[in-house]
N, C-alpha and C. Protein backbone atom coordinates (compact mmCIF):
# COMPACT_ATOMS: atom_id res chain seq x y z
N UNK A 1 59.04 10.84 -47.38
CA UNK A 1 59.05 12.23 -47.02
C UNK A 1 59.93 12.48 -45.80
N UNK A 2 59.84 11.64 -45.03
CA UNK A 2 60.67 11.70 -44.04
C UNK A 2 61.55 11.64 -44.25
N UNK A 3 62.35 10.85 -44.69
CA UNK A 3 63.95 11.03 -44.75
C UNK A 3 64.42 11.54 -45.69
N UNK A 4 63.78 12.82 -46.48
CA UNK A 4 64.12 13.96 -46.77
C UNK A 4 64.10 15.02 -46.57
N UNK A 5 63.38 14.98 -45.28
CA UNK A 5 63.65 16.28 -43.93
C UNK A 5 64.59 15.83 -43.51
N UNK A 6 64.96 14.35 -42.78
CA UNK A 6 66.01 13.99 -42.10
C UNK A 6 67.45 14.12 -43.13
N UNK A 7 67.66 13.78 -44.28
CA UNK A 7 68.69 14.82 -44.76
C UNK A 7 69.10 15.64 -45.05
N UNK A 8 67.74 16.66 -45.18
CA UNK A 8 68.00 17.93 -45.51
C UNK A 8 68.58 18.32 -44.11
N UNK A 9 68.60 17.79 -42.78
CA UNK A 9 68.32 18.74 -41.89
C UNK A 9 69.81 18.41 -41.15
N UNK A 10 70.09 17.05 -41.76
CA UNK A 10 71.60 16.76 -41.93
C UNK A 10 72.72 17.13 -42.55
N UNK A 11 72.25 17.40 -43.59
CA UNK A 11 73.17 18.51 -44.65
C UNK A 11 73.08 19.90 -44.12
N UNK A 12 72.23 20.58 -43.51
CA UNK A 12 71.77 21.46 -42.91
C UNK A 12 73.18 21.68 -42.08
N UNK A 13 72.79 20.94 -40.89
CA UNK A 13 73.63 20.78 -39.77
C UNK A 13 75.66 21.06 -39.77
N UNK A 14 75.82 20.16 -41.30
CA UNK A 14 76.79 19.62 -41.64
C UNK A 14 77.27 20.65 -42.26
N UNK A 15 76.48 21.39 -43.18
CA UNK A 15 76.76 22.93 -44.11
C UNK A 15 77.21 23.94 -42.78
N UNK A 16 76.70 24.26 -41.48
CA UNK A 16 76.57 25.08 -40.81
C UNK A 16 78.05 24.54 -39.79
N UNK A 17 78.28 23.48 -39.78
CA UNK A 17 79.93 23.20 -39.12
C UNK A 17 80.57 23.77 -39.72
N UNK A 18 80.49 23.01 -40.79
CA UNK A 18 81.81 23.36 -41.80
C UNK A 18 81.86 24.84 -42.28
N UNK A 19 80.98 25.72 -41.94
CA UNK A 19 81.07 26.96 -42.01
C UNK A 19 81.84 27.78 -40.83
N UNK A 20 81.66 27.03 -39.52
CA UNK A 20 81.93 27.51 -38.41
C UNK A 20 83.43 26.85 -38.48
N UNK A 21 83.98 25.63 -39.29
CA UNK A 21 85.05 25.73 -38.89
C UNK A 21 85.55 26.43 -40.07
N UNK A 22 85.44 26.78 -41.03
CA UNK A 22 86.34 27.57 -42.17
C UNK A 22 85.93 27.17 -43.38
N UNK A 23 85.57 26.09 -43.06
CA UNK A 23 85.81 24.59 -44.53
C UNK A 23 85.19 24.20 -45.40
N UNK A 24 83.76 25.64 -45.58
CA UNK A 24 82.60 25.13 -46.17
C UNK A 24 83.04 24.40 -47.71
N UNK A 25 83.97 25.30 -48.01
CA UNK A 25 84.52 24.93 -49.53
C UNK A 25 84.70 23.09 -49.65
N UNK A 26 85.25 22.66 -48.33
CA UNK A 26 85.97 20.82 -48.58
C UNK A 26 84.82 20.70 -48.29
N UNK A 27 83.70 20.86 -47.83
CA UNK A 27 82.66 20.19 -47.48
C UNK A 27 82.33 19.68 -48.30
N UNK A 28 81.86 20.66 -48.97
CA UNK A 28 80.42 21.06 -50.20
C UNK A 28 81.45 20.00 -51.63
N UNK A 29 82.46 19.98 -51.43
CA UNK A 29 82.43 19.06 -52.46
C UNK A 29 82.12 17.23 -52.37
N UNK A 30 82.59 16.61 -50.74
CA UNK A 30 81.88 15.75 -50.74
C UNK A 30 80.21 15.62 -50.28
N UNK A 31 79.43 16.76 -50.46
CA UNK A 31 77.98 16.65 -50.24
C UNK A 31 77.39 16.59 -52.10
N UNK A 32 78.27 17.45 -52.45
CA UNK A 32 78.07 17.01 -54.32
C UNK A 32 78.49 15.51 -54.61
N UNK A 33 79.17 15.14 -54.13
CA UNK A 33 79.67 13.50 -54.50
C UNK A 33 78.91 12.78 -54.03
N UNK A 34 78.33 12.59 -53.36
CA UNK A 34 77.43 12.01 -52.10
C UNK A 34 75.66 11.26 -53.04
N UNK A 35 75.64 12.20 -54.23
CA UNK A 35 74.44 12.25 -54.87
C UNK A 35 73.41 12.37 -54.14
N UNK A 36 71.61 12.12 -54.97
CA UNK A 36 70.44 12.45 -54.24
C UNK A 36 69.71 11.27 -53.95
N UNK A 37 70.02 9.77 -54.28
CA UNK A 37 69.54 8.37 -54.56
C UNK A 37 69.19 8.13 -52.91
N UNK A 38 68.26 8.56 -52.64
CA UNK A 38 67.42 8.51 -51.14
C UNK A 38 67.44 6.70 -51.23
N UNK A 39 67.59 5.80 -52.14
CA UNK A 39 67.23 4.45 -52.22
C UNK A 39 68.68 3.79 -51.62
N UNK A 40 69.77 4.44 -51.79
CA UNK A 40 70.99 3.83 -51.65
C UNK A 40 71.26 3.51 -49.38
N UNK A 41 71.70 2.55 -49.21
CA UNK A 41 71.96 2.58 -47.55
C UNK A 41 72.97 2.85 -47.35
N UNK A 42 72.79 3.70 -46.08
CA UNK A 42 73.84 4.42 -45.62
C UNK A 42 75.42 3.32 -45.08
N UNK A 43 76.28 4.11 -45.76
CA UNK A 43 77.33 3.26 -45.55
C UNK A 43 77.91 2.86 -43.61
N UNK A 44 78.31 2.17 -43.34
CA UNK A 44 78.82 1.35 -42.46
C UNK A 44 80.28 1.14 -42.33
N UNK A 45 80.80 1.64 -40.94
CA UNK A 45 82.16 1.58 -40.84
C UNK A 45 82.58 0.18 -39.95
N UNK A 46 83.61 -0.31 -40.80
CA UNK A 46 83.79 -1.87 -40.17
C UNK A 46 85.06 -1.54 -38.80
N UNK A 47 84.72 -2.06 -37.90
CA UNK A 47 85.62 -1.91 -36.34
C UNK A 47 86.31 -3.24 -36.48
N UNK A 48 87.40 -3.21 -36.50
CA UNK A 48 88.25 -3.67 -36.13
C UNK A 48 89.05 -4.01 -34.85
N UNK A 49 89.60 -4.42 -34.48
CA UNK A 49 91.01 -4.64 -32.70
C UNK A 49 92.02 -4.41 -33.79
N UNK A 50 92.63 -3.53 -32.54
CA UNK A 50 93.63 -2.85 -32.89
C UNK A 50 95.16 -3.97 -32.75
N UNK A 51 95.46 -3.46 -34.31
CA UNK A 51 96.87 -4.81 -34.43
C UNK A 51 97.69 -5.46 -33.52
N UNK A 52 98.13 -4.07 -32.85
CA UNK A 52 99.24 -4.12 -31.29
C UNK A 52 98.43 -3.58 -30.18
N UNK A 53 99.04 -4.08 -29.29
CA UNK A 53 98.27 -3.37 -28.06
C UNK A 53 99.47 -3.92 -26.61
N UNK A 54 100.29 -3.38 -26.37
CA UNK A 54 101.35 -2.95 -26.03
C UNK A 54 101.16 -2.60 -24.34
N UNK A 55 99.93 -2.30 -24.28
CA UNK A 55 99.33 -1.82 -22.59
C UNK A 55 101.01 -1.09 -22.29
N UNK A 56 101.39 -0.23 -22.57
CA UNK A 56 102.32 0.76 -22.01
C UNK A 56 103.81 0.02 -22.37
N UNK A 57 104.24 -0.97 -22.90
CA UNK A 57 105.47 -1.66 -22.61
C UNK A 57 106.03 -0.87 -24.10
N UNK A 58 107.39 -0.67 -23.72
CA UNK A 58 107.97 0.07 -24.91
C UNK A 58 108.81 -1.54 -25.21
N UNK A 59 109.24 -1.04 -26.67
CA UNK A 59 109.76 -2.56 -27.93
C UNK A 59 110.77 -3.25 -26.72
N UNK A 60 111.19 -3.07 -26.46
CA UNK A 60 112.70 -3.96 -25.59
C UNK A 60 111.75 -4.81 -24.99
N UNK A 61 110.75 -3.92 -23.76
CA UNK A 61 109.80 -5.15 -23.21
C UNK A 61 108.91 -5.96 -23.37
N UNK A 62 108.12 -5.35 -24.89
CA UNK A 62 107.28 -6.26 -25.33
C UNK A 62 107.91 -7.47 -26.57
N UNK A 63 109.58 -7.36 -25.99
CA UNK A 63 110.56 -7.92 -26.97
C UNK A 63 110.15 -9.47 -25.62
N UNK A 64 110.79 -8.84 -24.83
CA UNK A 64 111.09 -9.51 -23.39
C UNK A 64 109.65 -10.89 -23.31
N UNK A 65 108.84 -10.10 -23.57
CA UNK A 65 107.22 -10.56 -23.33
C UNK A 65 107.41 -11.72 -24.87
N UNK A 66 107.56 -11.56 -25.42
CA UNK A 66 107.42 -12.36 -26.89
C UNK A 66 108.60 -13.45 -26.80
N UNK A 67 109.76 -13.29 -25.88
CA UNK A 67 110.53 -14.27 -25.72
C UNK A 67 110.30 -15.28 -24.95
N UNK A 68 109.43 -14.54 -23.67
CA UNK A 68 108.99 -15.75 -22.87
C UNK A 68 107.93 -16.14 -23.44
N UNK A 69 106.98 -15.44 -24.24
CA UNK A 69 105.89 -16.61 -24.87
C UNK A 69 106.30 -17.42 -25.48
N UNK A 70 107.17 -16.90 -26.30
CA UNK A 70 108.33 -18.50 -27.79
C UNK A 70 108.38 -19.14 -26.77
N UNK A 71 109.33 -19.08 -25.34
CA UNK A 71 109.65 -20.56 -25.00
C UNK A 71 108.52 -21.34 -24.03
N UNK A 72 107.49 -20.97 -23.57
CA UNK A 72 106.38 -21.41 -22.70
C UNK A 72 105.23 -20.93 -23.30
N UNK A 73 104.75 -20.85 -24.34
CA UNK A 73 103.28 -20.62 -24.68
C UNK A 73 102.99 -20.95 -26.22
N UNK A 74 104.05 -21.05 -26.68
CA UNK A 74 103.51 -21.26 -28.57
C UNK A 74 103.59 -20.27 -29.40
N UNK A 75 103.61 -19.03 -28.86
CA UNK A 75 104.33 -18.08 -29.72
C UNK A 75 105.01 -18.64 -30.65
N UNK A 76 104.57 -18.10 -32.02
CA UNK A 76 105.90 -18.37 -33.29
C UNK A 76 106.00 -17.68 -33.91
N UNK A 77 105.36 -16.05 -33.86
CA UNK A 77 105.67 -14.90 -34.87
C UNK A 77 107.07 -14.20 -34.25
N UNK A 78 107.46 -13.51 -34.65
CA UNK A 78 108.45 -12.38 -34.73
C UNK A 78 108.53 -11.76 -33.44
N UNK A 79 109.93 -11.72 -32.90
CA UNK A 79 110.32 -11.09 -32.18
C UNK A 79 110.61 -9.44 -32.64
N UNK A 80 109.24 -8.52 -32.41
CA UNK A 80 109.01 -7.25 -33.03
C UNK A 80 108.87 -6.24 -32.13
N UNK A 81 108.56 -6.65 -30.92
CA UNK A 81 108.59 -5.73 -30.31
C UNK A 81 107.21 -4.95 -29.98
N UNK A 82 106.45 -5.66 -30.57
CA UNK A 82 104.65 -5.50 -31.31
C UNK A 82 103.63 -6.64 -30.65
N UNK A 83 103.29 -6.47 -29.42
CA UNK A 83 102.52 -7.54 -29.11
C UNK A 83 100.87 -7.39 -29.86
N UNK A 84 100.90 -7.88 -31.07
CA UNK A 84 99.76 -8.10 -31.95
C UNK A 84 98.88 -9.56 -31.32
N UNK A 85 97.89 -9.91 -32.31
CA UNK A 85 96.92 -10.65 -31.93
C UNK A 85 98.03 -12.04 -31.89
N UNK A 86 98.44 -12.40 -32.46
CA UNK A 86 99.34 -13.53 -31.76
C UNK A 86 100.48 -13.89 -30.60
N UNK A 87 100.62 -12.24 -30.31
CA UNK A 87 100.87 -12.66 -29.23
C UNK A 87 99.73 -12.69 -27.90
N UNK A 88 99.14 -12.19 -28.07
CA UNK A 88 98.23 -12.40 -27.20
C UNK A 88 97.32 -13.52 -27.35
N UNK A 89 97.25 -13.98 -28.52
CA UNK A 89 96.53 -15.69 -28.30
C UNK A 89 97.58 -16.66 -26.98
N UNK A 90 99.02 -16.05 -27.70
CA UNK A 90 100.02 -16.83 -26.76
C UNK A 90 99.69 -16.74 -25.19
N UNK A 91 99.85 -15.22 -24.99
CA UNK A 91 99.32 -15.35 -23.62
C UNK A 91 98.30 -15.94 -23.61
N UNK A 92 96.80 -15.50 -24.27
CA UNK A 92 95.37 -15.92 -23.23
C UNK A 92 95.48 -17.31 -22.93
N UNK A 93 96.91 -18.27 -24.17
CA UNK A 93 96.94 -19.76 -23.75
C UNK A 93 97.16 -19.95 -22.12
N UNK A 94 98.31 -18.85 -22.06
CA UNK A 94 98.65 -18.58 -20.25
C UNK A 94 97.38 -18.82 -19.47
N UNK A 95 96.97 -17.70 -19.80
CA UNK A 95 95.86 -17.23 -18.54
C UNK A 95 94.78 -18.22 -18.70
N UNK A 96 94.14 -18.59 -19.86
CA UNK A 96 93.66 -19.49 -19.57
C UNK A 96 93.72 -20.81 -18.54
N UNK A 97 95.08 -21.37 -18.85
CA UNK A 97 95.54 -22.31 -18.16
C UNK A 97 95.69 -22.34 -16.39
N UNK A 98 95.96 -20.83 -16.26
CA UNK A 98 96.19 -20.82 -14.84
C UNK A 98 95.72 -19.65 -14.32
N UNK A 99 94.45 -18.48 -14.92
CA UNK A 99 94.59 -17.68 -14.18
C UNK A 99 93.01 -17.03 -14.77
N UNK A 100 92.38 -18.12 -14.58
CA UNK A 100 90.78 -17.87 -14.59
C UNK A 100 89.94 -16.99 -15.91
N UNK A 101 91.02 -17.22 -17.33
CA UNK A 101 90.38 -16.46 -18.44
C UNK A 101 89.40 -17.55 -19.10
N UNK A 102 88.19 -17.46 -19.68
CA UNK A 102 87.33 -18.42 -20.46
C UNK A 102 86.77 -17.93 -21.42
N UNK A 103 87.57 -16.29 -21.99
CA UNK A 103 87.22 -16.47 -23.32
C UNK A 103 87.84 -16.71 -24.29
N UNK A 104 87.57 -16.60 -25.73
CA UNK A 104 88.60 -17.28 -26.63
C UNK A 104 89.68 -17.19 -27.13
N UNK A 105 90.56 -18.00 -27.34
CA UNK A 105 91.72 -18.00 -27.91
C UNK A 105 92.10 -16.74 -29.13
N UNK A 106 91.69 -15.38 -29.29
CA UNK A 106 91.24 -14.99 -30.46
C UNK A 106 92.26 -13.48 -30.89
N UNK A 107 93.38 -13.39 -29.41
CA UNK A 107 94.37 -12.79 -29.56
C UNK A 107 93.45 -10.65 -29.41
N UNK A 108 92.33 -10.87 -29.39
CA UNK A 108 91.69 -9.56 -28.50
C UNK A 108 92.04 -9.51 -27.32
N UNK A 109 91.83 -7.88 -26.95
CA UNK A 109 92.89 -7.54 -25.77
C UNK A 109 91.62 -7.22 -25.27
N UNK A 110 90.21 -8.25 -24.85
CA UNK A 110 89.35 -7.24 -24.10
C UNK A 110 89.20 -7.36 -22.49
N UNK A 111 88.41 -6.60 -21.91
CA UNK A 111 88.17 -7.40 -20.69
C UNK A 111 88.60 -8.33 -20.09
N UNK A 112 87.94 -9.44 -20.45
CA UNK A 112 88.46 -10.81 -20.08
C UNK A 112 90.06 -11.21 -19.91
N UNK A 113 90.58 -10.67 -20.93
CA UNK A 113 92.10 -10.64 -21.07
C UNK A 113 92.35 -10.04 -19.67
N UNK A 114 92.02 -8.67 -19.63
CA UNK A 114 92.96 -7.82 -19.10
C UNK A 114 92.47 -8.29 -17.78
N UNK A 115 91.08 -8.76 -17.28
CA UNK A 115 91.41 -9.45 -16.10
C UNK A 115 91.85 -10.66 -15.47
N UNK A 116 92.23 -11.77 -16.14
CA UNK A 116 93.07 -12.70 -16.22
C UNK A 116 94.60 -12.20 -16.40
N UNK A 117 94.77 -11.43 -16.79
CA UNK A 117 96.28 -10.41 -17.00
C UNK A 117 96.33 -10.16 -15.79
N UNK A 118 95.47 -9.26 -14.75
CA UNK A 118 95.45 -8.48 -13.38
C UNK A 118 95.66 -9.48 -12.56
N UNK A 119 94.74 -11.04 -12.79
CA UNK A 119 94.85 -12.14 -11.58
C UNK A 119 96.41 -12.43 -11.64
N UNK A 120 96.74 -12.75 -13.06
CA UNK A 120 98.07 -12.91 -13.15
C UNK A 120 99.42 -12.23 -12.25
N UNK A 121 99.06 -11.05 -12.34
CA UNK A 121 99.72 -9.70 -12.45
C UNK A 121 100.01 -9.81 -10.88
N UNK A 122 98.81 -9.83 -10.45
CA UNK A 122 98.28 -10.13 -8.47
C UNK A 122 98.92 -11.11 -7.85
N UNK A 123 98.53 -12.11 -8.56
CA UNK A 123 98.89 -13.67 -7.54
C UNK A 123 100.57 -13.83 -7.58
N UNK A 124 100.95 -13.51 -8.21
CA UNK A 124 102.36 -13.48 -8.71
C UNK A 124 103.57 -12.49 -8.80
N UNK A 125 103.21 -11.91 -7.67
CA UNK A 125 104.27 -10.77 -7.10
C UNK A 125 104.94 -9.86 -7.98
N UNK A 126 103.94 -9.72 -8.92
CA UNK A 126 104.38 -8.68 -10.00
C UNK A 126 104.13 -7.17 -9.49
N UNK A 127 103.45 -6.98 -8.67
CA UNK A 127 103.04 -5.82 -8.12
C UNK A 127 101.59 -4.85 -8.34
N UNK A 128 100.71 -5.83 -9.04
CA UNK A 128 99.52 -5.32 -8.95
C UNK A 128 98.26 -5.37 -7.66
N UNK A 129 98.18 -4.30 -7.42
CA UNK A 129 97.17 -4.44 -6.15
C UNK A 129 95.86 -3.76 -6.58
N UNK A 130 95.18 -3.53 -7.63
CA UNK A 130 94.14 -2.84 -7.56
C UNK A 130 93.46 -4.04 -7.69
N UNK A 131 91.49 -3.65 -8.10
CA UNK A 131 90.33 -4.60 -8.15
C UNK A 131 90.86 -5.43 -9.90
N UNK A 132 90.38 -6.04 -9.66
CA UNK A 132 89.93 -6.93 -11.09
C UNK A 132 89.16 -7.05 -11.54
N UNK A 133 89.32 -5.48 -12.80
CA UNK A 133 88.18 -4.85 -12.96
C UNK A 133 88.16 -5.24 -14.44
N UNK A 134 89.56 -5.50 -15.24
CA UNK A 134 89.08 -5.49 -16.73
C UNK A 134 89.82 -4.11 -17.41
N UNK A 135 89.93 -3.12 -16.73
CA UNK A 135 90.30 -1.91 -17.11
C UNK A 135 92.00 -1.97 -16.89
N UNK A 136 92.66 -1.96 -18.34
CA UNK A 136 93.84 -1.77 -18.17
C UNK A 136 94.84 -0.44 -17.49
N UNK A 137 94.54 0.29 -16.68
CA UNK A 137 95.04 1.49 -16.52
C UNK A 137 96.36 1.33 -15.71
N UNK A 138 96.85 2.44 -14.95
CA UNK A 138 97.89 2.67 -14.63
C UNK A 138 98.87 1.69 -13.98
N UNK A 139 98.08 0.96 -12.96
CA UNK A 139 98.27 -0.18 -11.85
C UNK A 139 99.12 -1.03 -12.77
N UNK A 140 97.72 -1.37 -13.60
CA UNK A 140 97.79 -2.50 -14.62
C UNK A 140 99.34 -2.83 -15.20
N UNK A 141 99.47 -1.68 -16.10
CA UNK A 141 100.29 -0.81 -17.20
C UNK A 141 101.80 -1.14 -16.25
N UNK A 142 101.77 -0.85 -14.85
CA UNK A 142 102.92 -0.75 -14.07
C UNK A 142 103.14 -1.68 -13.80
N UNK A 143 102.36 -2.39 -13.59
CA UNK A 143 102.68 -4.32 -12.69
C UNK A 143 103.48 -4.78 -14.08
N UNK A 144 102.70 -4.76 -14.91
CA UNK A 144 103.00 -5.72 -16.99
C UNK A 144 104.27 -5.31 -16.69
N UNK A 145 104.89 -3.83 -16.95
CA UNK A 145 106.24 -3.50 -17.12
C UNK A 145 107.03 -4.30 -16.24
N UNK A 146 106.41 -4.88 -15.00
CA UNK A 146 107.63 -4.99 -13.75
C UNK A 146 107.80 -6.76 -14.57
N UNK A 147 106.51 -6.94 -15.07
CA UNK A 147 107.02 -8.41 -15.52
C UNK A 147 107.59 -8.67 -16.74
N UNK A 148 107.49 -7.28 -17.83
CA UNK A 148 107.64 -7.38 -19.00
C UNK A 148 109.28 -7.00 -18.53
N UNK A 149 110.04 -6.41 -17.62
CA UNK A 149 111.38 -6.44 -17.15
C UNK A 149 112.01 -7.99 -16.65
N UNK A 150 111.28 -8.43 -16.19
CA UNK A 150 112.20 -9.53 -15.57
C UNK A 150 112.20 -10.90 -16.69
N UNK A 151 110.89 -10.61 -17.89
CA UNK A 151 111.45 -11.42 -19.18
C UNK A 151 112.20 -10.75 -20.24
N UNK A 152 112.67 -9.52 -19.76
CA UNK A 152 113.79 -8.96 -20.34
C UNK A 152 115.36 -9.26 -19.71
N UNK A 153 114.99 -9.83 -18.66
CA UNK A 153 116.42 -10.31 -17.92
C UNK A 153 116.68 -11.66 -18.15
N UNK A 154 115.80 -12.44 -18.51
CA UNK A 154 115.85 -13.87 -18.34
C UNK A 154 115.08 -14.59 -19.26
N UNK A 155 115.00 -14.05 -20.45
CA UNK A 155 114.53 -14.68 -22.00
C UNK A 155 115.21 -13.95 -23.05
């Protein structure tokens, strides 16, 4: 009984948007598709990491960045311009090695990365001075470029 108040009151909800934005018409046809099989579970959206993740470097520099991984880290995909999950396995091999990262090899750009990226970024006169927080933002974004330039000069 319950979770046929709880959909009615969802369809409810959902009828009364889509009215407010214009759209009742696109609605109402996937609430007819949807059927009434109260037995079926509600579907589940799978999350993914995102392919590239670029932290601000436009293609030339994340060209720059993929050249110095080929020759010092193991990089062996494509010079694309696309720092995807292999290149960033390449790096975390970096940071691991010298700049206090301990999680896995797994080419995610999370946290951990990005603060082993910042120690990096810091100790090494790239020009990052904020905390080492994990949060890729502006600092971050600006130091990468100053280094993602000078392996554009010299890879």
């Amino acid at each position: 009984m319950r979770r046929n108040v709880l959909a009615r009151s969802l369809v409810s909800v959902t009828a009364l948007v889509g009215i407010a934005a214009g759209s009742l018409a696109g609605a109402s046809a996937s609430f007819a598709a949807s059927g009434s099989d109260s037995t079926q579970p509600a579907a589940t959206a799978v999350v993914t990491p995102l392919a590239v993740v670029n932290l601000g470097l436009n293609t030339t520099q994340a060209k720059g960045v993929q050249r110095w991984l080929k020759a010092n880290w193991g990089y062996t995909g494509a010079i694309d311009g696309e720092l995807g999950p292999e290149s960033w396995k390449a790096f975390q091999r970096h940071l691991k090695a010298y700049h206090g990262y301990t999680g896995a090899i797994d080419g995610v750009v999370g946290s951990g990365t990005v603060s082993a990226l910042q120690r990096f970024l810091k100790n090494n006169g790239w020009g990052y001075t904020g905390a080492i927080d994990g949060q890729a933002g502006p600092g971050t974004q600006a130091a990468f470029a100053t280094f993602a330039n000078w392996c554009v000069a010299n890879y």
